[in-house]
N, C-alpha and C. Protein backbone atom coordinates (compact mmCIF):
# COMPACT_ATOMS: atom_id res chain seq x y z
N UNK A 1 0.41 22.90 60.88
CA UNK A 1 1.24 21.77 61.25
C UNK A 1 1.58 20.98 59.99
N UNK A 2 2.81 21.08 59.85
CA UNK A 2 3.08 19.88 58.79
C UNK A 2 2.79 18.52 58.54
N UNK A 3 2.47 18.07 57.30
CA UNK A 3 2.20 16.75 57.13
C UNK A 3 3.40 15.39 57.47
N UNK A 4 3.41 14.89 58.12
CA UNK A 4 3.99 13.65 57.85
C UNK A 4 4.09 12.20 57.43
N UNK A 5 5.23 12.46 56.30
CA UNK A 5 4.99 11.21 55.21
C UNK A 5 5.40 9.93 56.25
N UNK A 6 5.07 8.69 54.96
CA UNK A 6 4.97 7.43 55.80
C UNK A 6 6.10 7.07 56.29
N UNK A 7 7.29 7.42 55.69
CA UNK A 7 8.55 7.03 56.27
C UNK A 7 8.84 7.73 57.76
N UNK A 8 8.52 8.48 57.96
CA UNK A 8 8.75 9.17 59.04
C UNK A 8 7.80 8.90 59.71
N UNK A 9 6.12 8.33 59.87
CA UNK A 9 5.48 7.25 60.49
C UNK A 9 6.15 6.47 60.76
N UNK A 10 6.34 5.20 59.65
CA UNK A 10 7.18 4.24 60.57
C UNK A 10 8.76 4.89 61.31
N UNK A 11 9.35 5.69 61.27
CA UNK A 11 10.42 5.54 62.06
C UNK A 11 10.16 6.21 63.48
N UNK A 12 9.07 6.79 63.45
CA UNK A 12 8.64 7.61 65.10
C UNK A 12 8.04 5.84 65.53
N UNK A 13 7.40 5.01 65.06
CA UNK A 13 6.36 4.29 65.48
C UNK A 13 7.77 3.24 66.25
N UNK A 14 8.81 2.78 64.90
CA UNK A 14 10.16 2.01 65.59
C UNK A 14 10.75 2.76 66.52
N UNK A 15 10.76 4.27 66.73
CA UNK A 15 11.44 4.33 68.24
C UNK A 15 10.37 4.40 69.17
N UNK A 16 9.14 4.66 69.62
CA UNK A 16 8.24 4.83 70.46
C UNK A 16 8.22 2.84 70.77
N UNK A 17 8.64 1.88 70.41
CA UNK A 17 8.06 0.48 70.42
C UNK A 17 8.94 0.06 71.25
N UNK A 18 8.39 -0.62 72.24
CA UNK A 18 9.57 -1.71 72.99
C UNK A 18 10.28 -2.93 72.41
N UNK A 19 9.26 -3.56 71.60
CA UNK A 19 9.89 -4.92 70.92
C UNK A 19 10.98 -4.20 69.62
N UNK A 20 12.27 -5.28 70.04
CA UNK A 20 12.85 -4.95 68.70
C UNK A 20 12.71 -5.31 67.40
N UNK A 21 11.78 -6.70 67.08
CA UNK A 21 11.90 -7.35 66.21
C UNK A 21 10.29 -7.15 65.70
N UNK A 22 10.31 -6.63 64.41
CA UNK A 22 9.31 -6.28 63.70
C UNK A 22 8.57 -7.64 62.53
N UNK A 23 7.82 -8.18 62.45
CA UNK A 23 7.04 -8.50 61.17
C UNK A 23 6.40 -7.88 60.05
N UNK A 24 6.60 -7.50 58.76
CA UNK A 24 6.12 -7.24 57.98
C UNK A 24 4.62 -6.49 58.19
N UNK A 25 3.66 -7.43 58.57
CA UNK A 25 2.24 -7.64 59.18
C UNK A 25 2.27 -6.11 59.96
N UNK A 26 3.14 -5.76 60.73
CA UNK A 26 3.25 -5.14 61.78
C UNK A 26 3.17 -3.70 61.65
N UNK A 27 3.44 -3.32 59.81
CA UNK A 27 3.45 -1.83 59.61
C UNK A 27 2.37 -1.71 57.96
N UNK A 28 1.27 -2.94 58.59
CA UNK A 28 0.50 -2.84 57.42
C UNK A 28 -0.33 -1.89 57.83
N UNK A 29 -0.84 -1.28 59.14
CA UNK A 29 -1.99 -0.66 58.67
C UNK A 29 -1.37 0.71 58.57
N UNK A 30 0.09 1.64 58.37
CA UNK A 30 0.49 2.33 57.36
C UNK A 30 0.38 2.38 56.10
N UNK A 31 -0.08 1.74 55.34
CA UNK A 31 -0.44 2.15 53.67
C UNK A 31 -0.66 0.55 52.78
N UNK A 32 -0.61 0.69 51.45
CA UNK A 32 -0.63 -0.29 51.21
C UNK A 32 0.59 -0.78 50.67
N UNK A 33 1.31 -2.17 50.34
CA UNK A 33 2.29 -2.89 50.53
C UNK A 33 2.79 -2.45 49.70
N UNK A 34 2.99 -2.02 48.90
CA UNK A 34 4.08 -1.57 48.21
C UNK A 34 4.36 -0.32 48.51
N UNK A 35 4.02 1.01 49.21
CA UNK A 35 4.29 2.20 49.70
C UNK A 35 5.19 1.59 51.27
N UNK A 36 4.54 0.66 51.76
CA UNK A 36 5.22 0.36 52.80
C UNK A 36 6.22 -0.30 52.87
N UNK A 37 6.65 -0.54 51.71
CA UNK A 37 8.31 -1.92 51.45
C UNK A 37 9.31 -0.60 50.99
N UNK A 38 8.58 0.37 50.04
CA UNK A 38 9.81 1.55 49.67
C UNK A 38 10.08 1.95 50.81
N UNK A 39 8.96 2.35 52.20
CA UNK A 39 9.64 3.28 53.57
C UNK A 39 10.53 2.36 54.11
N UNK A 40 10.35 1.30 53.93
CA UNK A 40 10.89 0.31 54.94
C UNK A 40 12.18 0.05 54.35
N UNK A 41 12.29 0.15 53.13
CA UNK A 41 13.45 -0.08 52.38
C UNK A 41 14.34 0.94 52.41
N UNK A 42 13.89 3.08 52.54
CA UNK A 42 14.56 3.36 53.02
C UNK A 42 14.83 3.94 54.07
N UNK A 43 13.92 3.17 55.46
CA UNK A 43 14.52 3.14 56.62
C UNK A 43 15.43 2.46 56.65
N UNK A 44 15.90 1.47 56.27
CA UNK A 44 16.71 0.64 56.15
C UNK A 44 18.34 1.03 55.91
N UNK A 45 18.04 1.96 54.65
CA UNK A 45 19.11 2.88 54.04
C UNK A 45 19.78 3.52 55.11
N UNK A 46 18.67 4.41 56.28
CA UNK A 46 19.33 5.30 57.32
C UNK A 46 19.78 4.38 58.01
N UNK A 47 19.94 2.98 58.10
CA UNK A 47 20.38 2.43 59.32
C UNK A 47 19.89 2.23 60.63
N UNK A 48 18.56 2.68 60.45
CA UNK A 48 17.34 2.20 61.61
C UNK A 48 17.29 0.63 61.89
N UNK A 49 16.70 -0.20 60.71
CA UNK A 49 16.10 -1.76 60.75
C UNK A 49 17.08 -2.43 59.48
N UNK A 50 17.39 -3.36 60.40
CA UNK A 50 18.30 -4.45 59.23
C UNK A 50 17.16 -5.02 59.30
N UNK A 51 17.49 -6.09 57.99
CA UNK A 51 16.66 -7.28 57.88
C UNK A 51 17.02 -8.46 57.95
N UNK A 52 16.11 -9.26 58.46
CA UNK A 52 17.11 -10.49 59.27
C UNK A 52 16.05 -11.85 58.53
N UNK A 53 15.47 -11.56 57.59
CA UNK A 53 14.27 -12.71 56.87
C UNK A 53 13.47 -12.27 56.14
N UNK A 54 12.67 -12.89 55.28
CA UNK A 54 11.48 -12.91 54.34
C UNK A 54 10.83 -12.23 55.40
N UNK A 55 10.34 -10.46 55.61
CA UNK A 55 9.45 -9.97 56.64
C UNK A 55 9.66 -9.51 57.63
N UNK A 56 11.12 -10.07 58.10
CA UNK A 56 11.44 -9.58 59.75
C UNK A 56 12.41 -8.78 59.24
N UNK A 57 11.97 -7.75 60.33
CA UNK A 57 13.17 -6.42 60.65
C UNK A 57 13.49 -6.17 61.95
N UNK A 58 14.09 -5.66 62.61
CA UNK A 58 15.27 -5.73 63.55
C UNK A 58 15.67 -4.31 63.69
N UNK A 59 15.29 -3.93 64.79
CA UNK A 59 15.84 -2.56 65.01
C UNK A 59 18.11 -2.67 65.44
N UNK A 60 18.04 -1.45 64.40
CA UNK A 60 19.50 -1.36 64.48
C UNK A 60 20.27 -0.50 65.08
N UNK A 61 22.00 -0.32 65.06
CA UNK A 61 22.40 0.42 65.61
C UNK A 61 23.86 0.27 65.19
N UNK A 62 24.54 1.59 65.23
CA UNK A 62 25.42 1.38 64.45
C UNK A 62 26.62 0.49 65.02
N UNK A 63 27.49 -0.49 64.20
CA UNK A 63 28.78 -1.47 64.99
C UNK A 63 29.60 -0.22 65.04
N UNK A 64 30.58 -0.13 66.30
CA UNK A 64 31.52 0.32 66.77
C UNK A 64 32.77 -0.23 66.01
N UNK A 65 32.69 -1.16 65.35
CA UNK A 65 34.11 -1.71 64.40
C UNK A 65 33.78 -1.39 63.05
N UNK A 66 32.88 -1.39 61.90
CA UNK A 66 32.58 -1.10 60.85
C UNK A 66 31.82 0.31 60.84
N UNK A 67 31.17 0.17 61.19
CA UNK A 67 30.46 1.14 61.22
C UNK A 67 28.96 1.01 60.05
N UNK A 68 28.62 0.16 60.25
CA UNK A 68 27.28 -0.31 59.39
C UNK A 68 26.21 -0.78 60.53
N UNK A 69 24.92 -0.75 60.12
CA UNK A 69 24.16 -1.25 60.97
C UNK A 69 24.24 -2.36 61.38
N UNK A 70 23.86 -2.93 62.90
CA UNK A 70 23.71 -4.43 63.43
C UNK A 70 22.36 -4.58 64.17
N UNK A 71 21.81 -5.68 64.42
CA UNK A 71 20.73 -5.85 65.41
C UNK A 71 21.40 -5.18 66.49
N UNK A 72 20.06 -4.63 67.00
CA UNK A 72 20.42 -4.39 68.99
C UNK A 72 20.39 -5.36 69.49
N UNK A 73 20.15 -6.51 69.33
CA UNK A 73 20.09 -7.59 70.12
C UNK A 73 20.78 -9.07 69.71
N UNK A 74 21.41 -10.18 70.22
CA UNK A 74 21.59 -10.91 69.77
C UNK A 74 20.99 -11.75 68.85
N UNK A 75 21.54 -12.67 68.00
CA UNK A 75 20.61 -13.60 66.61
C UNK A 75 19.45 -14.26 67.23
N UNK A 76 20.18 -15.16 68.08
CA UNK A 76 19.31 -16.13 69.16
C UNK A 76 17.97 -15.60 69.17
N UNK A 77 17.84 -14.16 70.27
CA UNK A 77 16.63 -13.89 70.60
C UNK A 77 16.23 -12.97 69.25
N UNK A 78 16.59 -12.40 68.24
CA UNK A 78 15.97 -12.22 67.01
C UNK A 78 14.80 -13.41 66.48
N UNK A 79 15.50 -14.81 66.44
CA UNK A 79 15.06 -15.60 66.37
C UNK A 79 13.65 -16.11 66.98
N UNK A 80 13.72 -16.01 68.32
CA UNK A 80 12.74 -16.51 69.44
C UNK A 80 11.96 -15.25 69.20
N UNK A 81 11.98 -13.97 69.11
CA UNK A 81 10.98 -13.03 68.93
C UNK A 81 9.97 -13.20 67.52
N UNK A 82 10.57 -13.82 66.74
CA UNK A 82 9.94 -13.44 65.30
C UNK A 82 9.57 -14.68 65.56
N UNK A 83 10.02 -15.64 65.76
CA UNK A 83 8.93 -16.90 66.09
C UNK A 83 7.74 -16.51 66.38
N UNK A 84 7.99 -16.12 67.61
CA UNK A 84 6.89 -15.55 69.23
C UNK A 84 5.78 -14.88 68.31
N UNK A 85 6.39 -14.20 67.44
CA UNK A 85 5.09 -13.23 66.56
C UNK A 85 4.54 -13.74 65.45
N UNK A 86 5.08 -15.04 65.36
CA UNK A 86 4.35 -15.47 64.11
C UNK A 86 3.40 -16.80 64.66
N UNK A 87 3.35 -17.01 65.75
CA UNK A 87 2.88 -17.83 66.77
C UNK A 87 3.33 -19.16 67.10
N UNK A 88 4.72 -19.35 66.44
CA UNK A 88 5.23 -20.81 67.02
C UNK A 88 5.90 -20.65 68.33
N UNK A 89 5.06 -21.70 69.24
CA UNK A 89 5.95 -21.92 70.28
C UNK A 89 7.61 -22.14 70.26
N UNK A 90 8.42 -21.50 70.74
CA UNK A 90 9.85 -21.80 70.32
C UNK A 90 10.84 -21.57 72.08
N UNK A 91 11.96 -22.20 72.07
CA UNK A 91 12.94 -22.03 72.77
C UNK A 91 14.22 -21.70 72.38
N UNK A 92 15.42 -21.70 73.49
CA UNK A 92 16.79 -22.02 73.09
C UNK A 92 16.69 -23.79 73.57
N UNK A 93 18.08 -24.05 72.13
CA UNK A 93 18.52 -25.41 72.17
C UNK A 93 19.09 -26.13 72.94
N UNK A 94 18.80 -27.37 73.16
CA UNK A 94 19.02 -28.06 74.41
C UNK A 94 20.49 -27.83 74.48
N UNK A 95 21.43 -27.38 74.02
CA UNK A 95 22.60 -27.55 73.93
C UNK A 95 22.91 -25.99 74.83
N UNK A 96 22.37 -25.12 74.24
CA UNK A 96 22.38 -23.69 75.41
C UNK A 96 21.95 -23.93 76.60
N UNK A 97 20.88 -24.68 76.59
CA UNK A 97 20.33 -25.06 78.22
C UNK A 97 20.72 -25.55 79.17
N UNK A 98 21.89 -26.71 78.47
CA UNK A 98 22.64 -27.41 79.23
C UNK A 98 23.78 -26.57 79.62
N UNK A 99 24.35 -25.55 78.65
CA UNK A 99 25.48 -24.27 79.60
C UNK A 99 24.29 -23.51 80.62
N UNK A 100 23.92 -23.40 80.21
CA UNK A 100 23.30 -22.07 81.45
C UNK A 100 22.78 -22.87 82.75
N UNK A 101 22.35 -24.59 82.83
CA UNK A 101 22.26 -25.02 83.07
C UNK A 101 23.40 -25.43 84.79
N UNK A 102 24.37 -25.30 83.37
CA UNK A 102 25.61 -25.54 84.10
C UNK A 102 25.83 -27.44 84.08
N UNK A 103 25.38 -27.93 83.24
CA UNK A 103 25.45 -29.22 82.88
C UNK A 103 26.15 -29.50 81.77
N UNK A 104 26.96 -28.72 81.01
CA UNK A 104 27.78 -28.47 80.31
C UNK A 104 28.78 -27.29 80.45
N UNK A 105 29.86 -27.63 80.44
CA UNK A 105 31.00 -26.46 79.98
C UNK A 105 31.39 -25.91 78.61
N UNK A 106 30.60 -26.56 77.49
CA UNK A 106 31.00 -26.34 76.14
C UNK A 106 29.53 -25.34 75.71
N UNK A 107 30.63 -24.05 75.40
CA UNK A 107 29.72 -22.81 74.64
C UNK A 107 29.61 -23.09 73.71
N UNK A 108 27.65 -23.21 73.82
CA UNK A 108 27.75 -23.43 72.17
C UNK A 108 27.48 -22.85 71.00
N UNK A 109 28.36 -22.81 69.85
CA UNK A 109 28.57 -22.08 68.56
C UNK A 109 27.91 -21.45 67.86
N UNK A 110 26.78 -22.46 67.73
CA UNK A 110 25.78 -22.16 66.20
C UNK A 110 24.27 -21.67 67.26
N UNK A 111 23.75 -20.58 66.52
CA UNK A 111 22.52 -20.36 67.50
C UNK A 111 21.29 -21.51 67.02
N UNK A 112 20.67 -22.49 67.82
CA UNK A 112 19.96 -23.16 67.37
C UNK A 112 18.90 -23.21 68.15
N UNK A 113 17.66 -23.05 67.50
CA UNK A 113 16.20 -22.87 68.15
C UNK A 113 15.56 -24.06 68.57
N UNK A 114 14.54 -24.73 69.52
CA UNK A 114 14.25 -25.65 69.17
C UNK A 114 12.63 -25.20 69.14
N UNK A 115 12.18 -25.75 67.89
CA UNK A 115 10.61 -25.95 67.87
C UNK A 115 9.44 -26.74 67.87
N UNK A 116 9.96 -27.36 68.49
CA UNK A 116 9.33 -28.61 68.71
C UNK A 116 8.46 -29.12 67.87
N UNK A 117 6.69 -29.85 67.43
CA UNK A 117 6.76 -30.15 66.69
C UNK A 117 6.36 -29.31 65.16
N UNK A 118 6.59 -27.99 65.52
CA UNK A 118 6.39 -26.79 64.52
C UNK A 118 7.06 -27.42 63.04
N UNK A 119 6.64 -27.17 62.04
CA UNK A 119 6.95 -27.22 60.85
C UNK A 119 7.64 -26.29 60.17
N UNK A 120 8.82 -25.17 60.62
CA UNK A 120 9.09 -24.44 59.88
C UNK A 120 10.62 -24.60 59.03
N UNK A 121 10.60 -23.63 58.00
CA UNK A 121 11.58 -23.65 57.12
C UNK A 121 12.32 -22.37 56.92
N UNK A 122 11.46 -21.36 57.45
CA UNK A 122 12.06 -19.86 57.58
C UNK A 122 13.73 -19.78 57.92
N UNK A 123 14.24 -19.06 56.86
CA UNK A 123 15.58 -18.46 57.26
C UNK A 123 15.63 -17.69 57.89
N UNK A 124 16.52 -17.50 58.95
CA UNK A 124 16.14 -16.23 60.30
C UNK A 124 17.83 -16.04 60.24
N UNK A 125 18.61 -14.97 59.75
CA UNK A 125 19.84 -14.44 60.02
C UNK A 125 20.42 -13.12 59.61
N UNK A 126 21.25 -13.17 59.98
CA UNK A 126 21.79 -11.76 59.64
C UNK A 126 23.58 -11.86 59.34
N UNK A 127 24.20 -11.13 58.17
CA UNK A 127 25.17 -11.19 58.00
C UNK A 127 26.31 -12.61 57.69
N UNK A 128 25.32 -13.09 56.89
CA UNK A 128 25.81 -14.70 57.27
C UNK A 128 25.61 -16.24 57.79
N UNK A 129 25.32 -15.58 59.14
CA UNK A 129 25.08 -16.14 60.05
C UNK A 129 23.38 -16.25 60.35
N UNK A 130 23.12 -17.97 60.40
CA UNK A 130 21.71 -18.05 60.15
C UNK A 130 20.97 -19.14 62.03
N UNK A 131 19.79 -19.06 61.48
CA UNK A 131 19.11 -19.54 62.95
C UNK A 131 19.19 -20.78 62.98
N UNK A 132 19.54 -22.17 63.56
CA UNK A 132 19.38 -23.39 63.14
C UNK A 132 17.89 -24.00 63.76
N UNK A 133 17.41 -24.97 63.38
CA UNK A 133 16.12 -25.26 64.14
C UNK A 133 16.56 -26.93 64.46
N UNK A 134 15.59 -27.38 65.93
CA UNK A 134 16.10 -28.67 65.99
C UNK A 134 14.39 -28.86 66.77
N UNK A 135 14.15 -30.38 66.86
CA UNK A 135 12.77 -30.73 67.01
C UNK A 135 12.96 -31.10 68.41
């Protein structure tokens, strides 16, 4: 039976996983950190996991208009997952709540998290487009 290298560990381990949104932390006990940033760097290459922060990766898939990788999932819950795993309590912003709510008619624009009284500073985005945080 053939051996299999680490890159091909982590990419059986990212499709066998339900969560899309990966932490760094998450593919340490594959090797040590610098063997594991080259696989990850070129999983990345094939278009498996974008990176969406200092650590977080994001399972991908190819856009139907460019043709480059995108999250499978929207920013928003990119956001609320990599929170979730780094253990801050987090939501969507009162401003989403109030559409879904139906207490507002105005969709709103910017994806903004709220974390109540969490302390963070983490950039959470992709392509631009970043996570906003509100208290």
């Amino acid at each position: 039976m053939p051996k299999v290298n680490l890159e091909e560990r982590i990419e059986m381990s990212i499709a066998r996983s339900k969560p899309n949104v990966f932490l760094r932390k998450d593919f340490d006990r594959f090797g040590g950190y610098d063997q594991v940033g080259r696989a990850l760097r070129s999983v990345m290459l094939k278009g498996l996991l974008v990176k969406a922060g200092y650590g977080i990766y994001v399972k991908a898939k190819k856009s139907s208009l460019t043709g480059n990788p995108i999250p499978v999932v929207p920013l928003i819950q990119v956001g609320l997952e990599a929170l979730s795993k780094m253990g801050i309590d987090a939501d969507i912003g009162t401003s989403a709540k109030d559409y879904r709510s139906g207490k507002s008619t105005q969709l709103p624009v910017v994806s903004v998290v709220n974390v109540g009284k969490s302390r963070i500073t983490r950039k959470i985005g992709f392509a631009g487009k970043q996570i906003r945080y509100e208290k």
